[in-house]
C-alpha atoms as a PDB file:
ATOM      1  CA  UNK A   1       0.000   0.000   0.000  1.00  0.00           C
ATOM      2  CA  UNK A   2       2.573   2.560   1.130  1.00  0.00           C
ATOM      3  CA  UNK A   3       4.861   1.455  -2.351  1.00  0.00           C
ATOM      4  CA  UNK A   4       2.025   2.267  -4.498  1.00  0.00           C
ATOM      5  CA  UNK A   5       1.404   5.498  -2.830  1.00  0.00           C
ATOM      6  CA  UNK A   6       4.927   6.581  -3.375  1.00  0.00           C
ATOM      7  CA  UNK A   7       4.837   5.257  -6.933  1.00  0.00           C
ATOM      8  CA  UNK A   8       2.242   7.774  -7.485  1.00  0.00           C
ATOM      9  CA  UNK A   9       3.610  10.455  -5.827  1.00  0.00           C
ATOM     10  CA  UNK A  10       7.218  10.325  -7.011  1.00  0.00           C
ATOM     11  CA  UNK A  11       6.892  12.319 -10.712  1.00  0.00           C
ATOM     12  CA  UNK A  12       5.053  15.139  -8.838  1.00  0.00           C
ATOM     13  CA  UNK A  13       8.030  14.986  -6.371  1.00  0.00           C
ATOM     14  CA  UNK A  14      10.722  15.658  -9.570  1.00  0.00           C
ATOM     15  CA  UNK A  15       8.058  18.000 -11.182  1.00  0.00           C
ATOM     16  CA  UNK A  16       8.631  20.025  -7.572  1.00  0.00           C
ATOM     17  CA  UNK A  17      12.248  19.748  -6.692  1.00  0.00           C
ATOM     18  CA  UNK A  18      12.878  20.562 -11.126  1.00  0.00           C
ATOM     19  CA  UNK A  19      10.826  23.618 -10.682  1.00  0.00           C
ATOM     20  CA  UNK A  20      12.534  24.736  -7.652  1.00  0.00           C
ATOM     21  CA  UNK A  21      15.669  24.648  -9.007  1.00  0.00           C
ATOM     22  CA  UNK A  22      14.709  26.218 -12.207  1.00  0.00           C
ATOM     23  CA  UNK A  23      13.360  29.250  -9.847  1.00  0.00           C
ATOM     24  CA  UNK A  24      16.772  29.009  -7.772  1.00  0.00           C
ATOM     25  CA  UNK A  25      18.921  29.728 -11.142  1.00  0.00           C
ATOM     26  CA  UNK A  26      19.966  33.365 -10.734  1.00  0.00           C
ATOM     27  CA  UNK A  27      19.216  35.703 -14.091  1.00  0.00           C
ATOM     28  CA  UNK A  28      21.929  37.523 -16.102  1.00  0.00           C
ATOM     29  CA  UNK A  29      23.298  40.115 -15.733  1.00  0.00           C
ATOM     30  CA  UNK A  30      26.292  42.197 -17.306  1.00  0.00           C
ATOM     31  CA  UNK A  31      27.692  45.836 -15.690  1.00  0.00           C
ATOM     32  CA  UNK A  32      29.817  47.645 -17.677  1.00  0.00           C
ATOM     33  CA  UNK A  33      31.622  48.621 -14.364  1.00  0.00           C
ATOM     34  CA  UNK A  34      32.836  45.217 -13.515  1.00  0.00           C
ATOM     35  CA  UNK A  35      34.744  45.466 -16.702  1.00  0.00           C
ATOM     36  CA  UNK A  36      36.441  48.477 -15.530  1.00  0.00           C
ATOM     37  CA  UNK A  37      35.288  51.000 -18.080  1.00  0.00           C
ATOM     38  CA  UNK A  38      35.060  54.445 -16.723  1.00  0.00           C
ATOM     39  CA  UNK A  39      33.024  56.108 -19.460  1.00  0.00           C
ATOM     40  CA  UNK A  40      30.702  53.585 -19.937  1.00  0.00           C
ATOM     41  CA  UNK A  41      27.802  52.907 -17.424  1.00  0.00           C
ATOM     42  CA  UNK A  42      25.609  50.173 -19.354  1.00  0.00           C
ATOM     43  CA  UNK A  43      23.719  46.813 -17.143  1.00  0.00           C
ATOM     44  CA  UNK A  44      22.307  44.544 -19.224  1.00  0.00           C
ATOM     45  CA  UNK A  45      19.577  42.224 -16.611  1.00  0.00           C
ATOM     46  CA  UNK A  46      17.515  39.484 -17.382  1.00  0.00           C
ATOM     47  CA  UNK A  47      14.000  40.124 -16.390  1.00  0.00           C
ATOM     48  CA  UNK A  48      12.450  37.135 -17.797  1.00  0.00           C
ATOM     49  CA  UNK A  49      13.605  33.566 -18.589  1.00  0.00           C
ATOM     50  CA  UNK A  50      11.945  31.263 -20.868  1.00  0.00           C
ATOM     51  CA  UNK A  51      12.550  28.134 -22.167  1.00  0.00           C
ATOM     52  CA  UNK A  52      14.272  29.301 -25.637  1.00  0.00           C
ATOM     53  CA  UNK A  53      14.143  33.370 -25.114  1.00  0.00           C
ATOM     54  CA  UNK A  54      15.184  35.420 -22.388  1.00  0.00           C
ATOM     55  CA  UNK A  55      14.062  39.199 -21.816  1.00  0.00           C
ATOM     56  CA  UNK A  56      16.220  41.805 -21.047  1.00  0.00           C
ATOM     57  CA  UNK A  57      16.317  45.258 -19.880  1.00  0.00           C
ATOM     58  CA  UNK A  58      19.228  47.111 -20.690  1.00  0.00           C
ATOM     59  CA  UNK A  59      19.925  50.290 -18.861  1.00  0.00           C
ATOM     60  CA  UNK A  60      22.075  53.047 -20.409  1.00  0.00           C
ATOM     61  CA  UNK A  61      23.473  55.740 -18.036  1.00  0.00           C
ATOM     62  CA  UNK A  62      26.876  56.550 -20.218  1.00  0.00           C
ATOM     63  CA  UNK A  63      27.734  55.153 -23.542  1.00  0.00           C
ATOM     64  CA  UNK A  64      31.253  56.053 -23.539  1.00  0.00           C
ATOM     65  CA  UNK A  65      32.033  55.330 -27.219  1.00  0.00           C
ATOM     66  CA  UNK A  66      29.733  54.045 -29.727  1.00  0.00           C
ATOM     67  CA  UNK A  67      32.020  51.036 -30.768  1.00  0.00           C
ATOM     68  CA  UNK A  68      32.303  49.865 -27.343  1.00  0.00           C
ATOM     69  CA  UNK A  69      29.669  50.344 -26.217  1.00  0.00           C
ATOM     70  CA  UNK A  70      27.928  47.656 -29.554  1.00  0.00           C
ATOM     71  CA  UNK A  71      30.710  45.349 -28.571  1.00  0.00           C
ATOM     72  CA  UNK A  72      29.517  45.023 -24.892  1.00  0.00           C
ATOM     73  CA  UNK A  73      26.260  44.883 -25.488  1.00  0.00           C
ATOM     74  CA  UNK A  74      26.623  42.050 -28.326  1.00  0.00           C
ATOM     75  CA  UNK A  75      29.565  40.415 -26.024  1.00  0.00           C
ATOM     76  CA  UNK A  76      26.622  40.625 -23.018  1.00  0.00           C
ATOM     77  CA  UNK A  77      24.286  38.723 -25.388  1.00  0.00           C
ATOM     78  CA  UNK A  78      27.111  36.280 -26.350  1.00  0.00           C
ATOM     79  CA  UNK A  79      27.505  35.433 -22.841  1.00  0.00           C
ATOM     80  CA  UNK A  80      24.190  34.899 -22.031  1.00  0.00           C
ATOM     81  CA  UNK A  81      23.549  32.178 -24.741  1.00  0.00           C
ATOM     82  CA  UNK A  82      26.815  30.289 -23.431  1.00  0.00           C
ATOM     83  CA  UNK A  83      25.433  30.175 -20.184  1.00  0.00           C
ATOM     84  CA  UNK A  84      21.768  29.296 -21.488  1.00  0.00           C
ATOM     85  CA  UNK A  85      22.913  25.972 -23.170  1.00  0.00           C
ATOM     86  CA  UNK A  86      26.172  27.344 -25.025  1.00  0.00           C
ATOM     87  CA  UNK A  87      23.975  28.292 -28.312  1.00  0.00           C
ATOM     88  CA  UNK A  88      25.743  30.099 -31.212  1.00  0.00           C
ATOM     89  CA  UNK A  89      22.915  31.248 -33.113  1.00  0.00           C
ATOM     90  CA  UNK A  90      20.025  33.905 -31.743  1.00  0.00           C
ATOM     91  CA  UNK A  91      17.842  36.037 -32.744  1.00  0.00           C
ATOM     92  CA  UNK A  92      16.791  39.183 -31.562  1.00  0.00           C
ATOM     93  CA  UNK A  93      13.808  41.750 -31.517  1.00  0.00           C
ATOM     94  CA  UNK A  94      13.581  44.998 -29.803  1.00  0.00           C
ATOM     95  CA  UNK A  95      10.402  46.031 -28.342  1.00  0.00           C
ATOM     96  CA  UNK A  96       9.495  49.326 -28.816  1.00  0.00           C
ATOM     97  CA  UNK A  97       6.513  49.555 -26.352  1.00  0.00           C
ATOM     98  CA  UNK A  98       8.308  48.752 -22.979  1.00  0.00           C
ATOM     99  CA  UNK A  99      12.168  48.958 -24.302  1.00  0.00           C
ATOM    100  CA  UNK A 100      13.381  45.721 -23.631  1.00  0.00           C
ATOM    101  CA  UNK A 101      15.188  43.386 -26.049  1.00  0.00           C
ATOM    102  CA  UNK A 102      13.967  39.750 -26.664  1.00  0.00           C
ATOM    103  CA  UNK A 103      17.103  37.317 -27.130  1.00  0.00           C
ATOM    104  CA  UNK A 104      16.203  33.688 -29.099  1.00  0.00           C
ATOM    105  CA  UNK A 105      18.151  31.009 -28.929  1.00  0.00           C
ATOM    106  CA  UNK A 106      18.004  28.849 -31.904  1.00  0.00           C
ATOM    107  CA  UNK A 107      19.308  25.057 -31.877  1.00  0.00           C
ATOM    108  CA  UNK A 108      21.299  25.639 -35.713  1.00  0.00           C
ATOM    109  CA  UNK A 109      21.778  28.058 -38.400  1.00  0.00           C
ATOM    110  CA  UNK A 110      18.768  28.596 -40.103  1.00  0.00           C
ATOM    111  CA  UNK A 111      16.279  27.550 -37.917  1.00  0.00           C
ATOM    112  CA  UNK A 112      12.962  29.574 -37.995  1.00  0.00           C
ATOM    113  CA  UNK A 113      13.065  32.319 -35.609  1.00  0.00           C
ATOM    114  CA  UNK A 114       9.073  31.861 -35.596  1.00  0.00           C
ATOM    115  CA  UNK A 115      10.287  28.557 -33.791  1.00  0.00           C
ATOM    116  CA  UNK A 116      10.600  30.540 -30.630  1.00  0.00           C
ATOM    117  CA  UNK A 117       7.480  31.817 -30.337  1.00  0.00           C
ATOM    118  CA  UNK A 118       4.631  34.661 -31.536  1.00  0.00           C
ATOM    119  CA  UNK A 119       7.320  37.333 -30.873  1.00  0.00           C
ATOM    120  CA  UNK A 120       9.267  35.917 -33.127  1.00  0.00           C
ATOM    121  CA  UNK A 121       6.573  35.102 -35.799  1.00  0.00           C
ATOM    122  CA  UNK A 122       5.309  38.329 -35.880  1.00  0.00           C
ATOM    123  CA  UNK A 123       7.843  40.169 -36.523  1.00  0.00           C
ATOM    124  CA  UNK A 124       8.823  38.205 -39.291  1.00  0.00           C
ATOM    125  CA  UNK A 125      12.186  39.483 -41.002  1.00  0.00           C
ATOM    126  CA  UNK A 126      12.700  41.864 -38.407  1.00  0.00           C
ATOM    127  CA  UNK A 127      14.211  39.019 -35.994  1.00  0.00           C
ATOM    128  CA  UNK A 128      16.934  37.969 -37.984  1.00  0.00           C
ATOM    129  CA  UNK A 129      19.664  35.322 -37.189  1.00  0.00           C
ATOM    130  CA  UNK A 130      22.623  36.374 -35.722  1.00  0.00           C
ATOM    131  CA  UNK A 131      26.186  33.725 -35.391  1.00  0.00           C
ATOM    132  CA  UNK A 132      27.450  35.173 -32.559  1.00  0.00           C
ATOM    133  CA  UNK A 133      31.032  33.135 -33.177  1.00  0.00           C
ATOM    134  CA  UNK A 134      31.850  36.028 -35.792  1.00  0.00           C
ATOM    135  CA  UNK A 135      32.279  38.370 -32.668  1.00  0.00           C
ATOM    136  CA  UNK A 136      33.973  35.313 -30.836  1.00  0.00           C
ATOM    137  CA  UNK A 137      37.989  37.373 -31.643  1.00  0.00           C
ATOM    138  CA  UNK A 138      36.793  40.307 -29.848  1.00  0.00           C
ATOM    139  CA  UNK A 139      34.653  39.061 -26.735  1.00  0.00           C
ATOM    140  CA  UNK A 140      37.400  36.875 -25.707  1.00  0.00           C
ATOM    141  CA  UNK A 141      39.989  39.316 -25.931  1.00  0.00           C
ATOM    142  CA  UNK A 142      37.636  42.172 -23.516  1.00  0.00           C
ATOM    143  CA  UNK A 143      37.017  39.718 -21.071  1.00  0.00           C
END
């Protein structure tokens, strides 16, 4: 009687301890500070993670210069999707209503972006696919 009982009970017990962990895993964030740069004053924070696409909110105080400040924001995103699952390719879409930027994470080159979700589907060829190895020279040496 008792065996059965935990039989039953055991896949709600996973579905419980999975979903606490998943709620335990801290969300990104890069600070332009850490890095040392004086001039610039940019955080890039996860607000919202999904299974494939994670939300962020990227706050601009001081962009310091223009190249720089691209290359840490695209060397933020770059080190988000190796910590999501180590993905190369994303795409991205910038929401003009609340300012936040939507990051996809696609499993290969040319995979749908509508894959990820309505986001993604709706804006059609405005969430283009992006191999973030091409950037892969740079990153690594700013680290």
């Amino acid at each position: 009687m008792i065996g059965a009982t935990f039989r039953r009970c055991l896949p709600a017990a996973w579905l419980l301890i999975a979903t606490a962990a998943a709620a335990q895993t801290p969300l990104f964030v890069s600070d332009s500070k850490r890095n040392g740069d004086a001039k610039m004053d940019i955080v890039v924070a996860e607000v919202e993670r999904r299974p494939r696409v994670s939300v962020l909110d990227i706050r601009i105080k001081a962009i310091g210069s223009s190249v720089g400040s691209s290359f840490f924001l695209l060397c933020s995103v770059r080190e988000l999707a190796r910590q999501r699952g180590n993905f190369r390719y994303i795409s991205k879409i910038e929401t003009n209503a609340d300012g936040r930027m939507l990051i996809g994470f696609l499993q290969h080159a040319g995979e749908p972006a509508a894959n990820l979700g309505q986001e993604f589907a709706a804006a059609g060829s405005g969430a283009r696919e992006i191999d973030l190895e091409q950037f892969a020279p740079i990153c690594d040496r700013i680290r």
